[in-house]
Structures are given as C-alpha cells and as structure tokens.
N, C-alpha and C. Protein backbone atom coordinates (compact mmCIF):
# COMPACT_ATOMS: atom_id res chain seq x y z
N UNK A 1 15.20 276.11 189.86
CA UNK A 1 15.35 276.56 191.26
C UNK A 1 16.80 276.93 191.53
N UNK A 2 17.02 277.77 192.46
CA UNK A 2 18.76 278.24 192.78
C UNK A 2 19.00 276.83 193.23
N UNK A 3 20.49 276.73 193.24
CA UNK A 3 20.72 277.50 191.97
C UNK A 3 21.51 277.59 190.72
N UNK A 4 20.20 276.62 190.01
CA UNK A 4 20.57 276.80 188.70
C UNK A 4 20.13 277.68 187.80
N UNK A 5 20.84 277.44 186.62
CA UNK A 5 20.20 278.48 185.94
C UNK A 5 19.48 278.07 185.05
N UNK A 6 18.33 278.91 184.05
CA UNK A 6 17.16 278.55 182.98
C UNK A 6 16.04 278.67 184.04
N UNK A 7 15.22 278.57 182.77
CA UNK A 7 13.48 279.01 183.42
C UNK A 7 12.92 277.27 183.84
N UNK A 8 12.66 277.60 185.27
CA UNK A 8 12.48 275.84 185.51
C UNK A 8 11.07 275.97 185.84
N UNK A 9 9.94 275.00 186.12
CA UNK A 9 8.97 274.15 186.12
C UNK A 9 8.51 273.83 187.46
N UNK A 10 8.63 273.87 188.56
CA UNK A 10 9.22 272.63 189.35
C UNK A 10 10.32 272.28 189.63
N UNK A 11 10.82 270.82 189.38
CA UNK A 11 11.88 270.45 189.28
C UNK A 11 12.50 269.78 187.39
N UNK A 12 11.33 271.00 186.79
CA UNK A 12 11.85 270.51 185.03
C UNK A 12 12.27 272.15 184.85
N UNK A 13 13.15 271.58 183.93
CA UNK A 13 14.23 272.77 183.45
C UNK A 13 12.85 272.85 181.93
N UNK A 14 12.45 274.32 181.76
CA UNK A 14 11.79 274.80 180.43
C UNK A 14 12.83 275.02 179.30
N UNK A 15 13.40 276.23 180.04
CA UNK A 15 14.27 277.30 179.37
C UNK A 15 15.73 276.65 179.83
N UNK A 16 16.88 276.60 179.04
CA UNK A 16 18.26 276.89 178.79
C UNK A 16 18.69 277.67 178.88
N UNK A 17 19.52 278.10 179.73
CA UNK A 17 20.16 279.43 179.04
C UNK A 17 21.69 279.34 179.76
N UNK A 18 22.69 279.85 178.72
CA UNK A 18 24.05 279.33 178.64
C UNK A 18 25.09 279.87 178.04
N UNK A 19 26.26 280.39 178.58
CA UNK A 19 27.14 280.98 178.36
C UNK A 19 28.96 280.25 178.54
N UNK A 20 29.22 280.23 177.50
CA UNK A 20 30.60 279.66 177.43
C UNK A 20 32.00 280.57 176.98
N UNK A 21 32.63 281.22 177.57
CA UNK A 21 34.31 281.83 177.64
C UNK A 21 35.24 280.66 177.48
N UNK A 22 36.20 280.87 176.17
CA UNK A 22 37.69 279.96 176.10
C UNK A 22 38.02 280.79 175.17
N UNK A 23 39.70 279.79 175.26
CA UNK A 23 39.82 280.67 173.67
C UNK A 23 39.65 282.10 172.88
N UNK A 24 39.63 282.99 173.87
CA UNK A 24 39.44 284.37 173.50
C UNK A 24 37.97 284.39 172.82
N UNK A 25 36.84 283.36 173.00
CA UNK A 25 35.55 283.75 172.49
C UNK A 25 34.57 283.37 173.51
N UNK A 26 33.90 284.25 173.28
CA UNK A 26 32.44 283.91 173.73
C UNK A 26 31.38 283.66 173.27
N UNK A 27 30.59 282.45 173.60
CA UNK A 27 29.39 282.61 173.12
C UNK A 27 28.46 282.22 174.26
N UNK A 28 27.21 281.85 173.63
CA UNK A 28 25.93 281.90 174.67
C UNK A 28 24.51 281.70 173.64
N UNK A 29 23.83 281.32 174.68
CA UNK A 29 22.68 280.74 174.03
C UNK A 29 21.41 280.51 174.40
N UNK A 30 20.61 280.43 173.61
CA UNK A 30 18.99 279.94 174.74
C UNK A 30 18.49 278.99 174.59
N UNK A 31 17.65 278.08 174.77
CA UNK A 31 16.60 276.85 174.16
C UNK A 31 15.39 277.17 174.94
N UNK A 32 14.63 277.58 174.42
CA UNK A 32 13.07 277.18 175.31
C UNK A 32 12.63 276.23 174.42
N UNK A 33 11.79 275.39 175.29
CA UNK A 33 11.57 273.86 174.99
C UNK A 33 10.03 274.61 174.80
N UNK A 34 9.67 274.48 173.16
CA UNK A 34 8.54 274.45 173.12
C UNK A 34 7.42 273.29 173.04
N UNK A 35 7.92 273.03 171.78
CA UNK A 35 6.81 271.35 171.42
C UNK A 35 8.32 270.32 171.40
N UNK A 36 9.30 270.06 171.82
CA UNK A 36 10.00 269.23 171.86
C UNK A 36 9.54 268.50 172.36
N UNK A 37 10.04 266.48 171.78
CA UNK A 37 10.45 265.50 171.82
C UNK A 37 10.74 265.64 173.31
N UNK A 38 10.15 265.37 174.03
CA UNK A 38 10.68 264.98 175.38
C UNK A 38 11.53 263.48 175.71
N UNK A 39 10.77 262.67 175.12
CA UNK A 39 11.30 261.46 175.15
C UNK A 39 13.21 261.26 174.81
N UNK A 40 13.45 261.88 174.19
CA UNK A 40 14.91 261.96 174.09
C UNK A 40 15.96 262.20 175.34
N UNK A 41 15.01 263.04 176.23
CA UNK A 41 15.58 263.26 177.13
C UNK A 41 16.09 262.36 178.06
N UNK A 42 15.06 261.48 177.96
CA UNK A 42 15.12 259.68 178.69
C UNK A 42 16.79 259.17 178.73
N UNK A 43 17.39 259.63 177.30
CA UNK A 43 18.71 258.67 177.59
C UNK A 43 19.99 259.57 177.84
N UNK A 44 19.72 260.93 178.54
CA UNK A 44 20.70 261.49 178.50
C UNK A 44 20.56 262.14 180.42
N UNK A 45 21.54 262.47 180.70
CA UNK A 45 21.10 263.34 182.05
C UNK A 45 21.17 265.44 181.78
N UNK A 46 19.79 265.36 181.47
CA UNK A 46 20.27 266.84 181.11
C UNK A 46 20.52 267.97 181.68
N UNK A 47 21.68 268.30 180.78
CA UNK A 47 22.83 269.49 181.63
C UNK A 47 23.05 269.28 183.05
N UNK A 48 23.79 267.44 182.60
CA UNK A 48 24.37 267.21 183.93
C UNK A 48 23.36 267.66 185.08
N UNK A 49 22.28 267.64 185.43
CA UNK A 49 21.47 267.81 186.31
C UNK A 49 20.65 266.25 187.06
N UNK A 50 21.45 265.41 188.07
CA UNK A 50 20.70 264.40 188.34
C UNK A 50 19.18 264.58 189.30
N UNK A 51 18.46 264.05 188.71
CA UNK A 51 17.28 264.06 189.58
C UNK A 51 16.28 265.45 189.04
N UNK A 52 16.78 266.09 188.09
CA UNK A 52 16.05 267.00 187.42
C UNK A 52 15.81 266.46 186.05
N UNK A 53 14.21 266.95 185.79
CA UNK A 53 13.65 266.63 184.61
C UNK A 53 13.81 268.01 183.59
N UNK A 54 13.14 267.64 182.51
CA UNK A 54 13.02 268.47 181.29
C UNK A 54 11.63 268.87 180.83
N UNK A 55 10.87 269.92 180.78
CA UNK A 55 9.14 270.16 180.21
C UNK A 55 9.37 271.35 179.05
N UNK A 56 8.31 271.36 178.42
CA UNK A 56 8.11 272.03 177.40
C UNK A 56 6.69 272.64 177.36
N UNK A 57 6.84 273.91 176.86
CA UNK A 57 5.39 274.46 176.98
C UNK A 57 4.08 273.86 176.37
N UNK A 58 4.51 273.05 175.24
CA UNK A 58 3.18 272.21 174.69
C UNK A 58 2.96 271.27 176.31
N UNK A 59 4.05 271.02 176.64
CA UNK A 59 3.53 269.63 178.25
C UNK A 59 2.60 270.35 179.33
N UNK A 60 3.41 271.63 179.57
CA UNK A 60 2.76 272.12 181.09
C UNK A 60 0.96 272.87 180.26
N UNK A 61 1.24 273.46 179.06
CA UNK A 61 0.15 274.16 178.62
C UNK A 61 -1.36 273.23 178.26
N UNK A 62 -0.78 272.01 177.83
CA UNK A 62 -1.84 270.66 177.50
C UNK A 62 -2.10 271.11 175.85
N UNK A 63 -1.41 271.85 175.59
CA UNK A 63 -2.44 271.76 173.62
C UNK A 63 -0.04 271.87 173.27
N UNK A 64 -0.24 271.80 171.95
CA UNK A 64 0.22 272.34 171.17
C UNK A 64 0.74 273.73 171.00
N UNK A 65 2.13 273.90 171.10
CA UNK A 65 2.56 275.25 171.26
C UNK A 65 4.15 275.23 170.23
N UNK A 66 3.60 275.39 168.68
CA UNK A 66 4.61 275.84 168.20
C UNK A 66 5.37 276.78 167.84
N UNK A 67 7.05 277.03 167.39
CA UNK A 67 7.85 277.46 167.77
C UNK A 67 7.42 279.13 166.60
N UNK A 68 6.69 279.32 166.37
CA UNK A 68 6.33 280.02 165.15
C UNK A 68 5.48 281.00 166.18
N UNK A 69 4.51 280.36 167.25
CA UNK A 69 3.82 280.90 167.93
C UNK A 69 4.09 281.77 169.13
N UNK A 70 5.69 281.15 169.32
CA UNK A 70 6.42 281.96 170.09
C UNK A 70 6.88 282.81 169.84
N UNK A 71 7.92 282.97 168.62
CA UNK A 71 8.59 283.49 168.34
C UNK A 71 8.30 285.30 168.09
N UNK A 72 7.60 285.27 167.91
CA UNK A 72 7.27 287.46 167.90
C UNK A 72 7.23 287.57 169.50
N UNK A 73 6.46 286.91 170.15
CA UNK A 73 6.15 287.63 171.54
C UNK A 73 7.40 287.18 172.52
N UNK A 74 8.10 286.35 172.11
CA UNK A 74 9.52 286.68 172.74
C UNK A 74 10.74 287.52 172.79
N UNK A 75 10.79 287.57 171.05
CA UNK A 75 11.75 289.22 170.55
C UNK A 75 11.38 289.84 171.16
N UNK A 76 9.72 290.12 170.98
CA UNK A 76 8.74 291.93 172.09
C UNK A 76 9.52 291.83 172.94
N UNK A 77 9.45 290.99 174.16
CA UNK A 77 9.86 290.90 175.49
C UNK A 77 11.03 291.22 175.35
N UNK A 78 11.88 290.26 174.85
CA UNK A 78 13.48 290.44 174.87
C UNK A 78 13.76 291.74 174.76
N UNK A 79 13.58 292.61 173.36
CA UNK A 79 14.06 294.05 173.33
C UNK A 79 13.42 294.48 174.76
N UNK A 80 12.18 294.56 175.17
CA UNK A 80 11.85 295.31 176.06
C UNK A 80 12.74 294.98 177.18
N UNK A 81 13.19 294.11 177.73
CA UNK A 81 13.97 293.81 178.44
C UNK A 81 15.43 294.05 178.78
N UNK A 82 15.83 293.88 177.44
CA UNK A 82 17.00 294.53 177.41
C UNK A 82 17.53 295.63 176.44
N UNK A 83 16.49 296.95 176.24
CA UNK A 83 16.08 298.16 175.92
C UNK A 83 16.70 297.70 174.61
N UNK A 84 16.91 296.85 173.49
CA UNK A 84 17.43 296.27 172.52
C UNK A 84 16.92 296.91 171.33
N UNK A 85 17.34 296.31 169.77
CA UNK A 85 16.29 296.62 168.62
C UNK A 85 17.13 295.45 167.99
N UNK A 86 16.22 294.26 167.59
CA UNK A 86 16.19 292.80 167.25
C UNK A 86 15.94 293.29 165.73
C-alpha cells in the first residue's frame, strides 16, 4: 500500500523491489516470494516495515507455486513492459 514500495497483499509485502545509489554504483533488485519459507520471517522485521507481514504466492494461491513455474511468464511480462529483449 502507498506508500511503500513492492507488490503487497493486504498488509503482506509479495514482491520486493529495490534500488540502491553510493559510491558511484547502482544497483537494484527484485524478490517475488514464491514458495518461500515464510517462517523465517518471524525473527526479523521485514524491510524495516513494523506491523507489516510477508506472503508468497504458494500462501495466497493454496497449492504450490514453484520458482521454475514463474519464471517464463514473468520475463514475457517484463520485456513487454518495458519494450525490453531478456
């Protein structure tokens, strides 16, 4: 929800998404939480977010959703999105 950023749930963060400038570099990054370990999340506050949780598409979907299963139909999107060639 604004406003943060990543693909949220509710009040669970799915998607990551993250960009860091120093040092004359940049980088940046994504995580979509597919079949992750949720439980890990338990001992940390993630990305500094109090009172916000963490879900993964195997949680909200109810089966099994691995990262193999994602992976083509997200590149699709991505190039299409950002008129790209992955």
């Amino acid at each position: 929800p604004p406003p943060f950023t990543g693909v949220w749930m509710g009040d669970s963060k799915l998607c990551a998404i993250g960009v860091h400038c120093g040092n004359h570099i940049t980088s940046h990054g994504l995580a979509l939480n597919c079949c992750t370990d949720l439980t890990w999340f338990e001992h940390i506050v993630p990305c500094g977010l109090e009172g916000k949780g963490v879900t993964s598409l195997s949680h909200e979907l109810g089966q099994h959703v691995a990262v193999n299963h994602v992976l083509e139909p997200f590149l699709d999107s991505f190039q299409e999105v950002f008129d790209c060639t992955l």
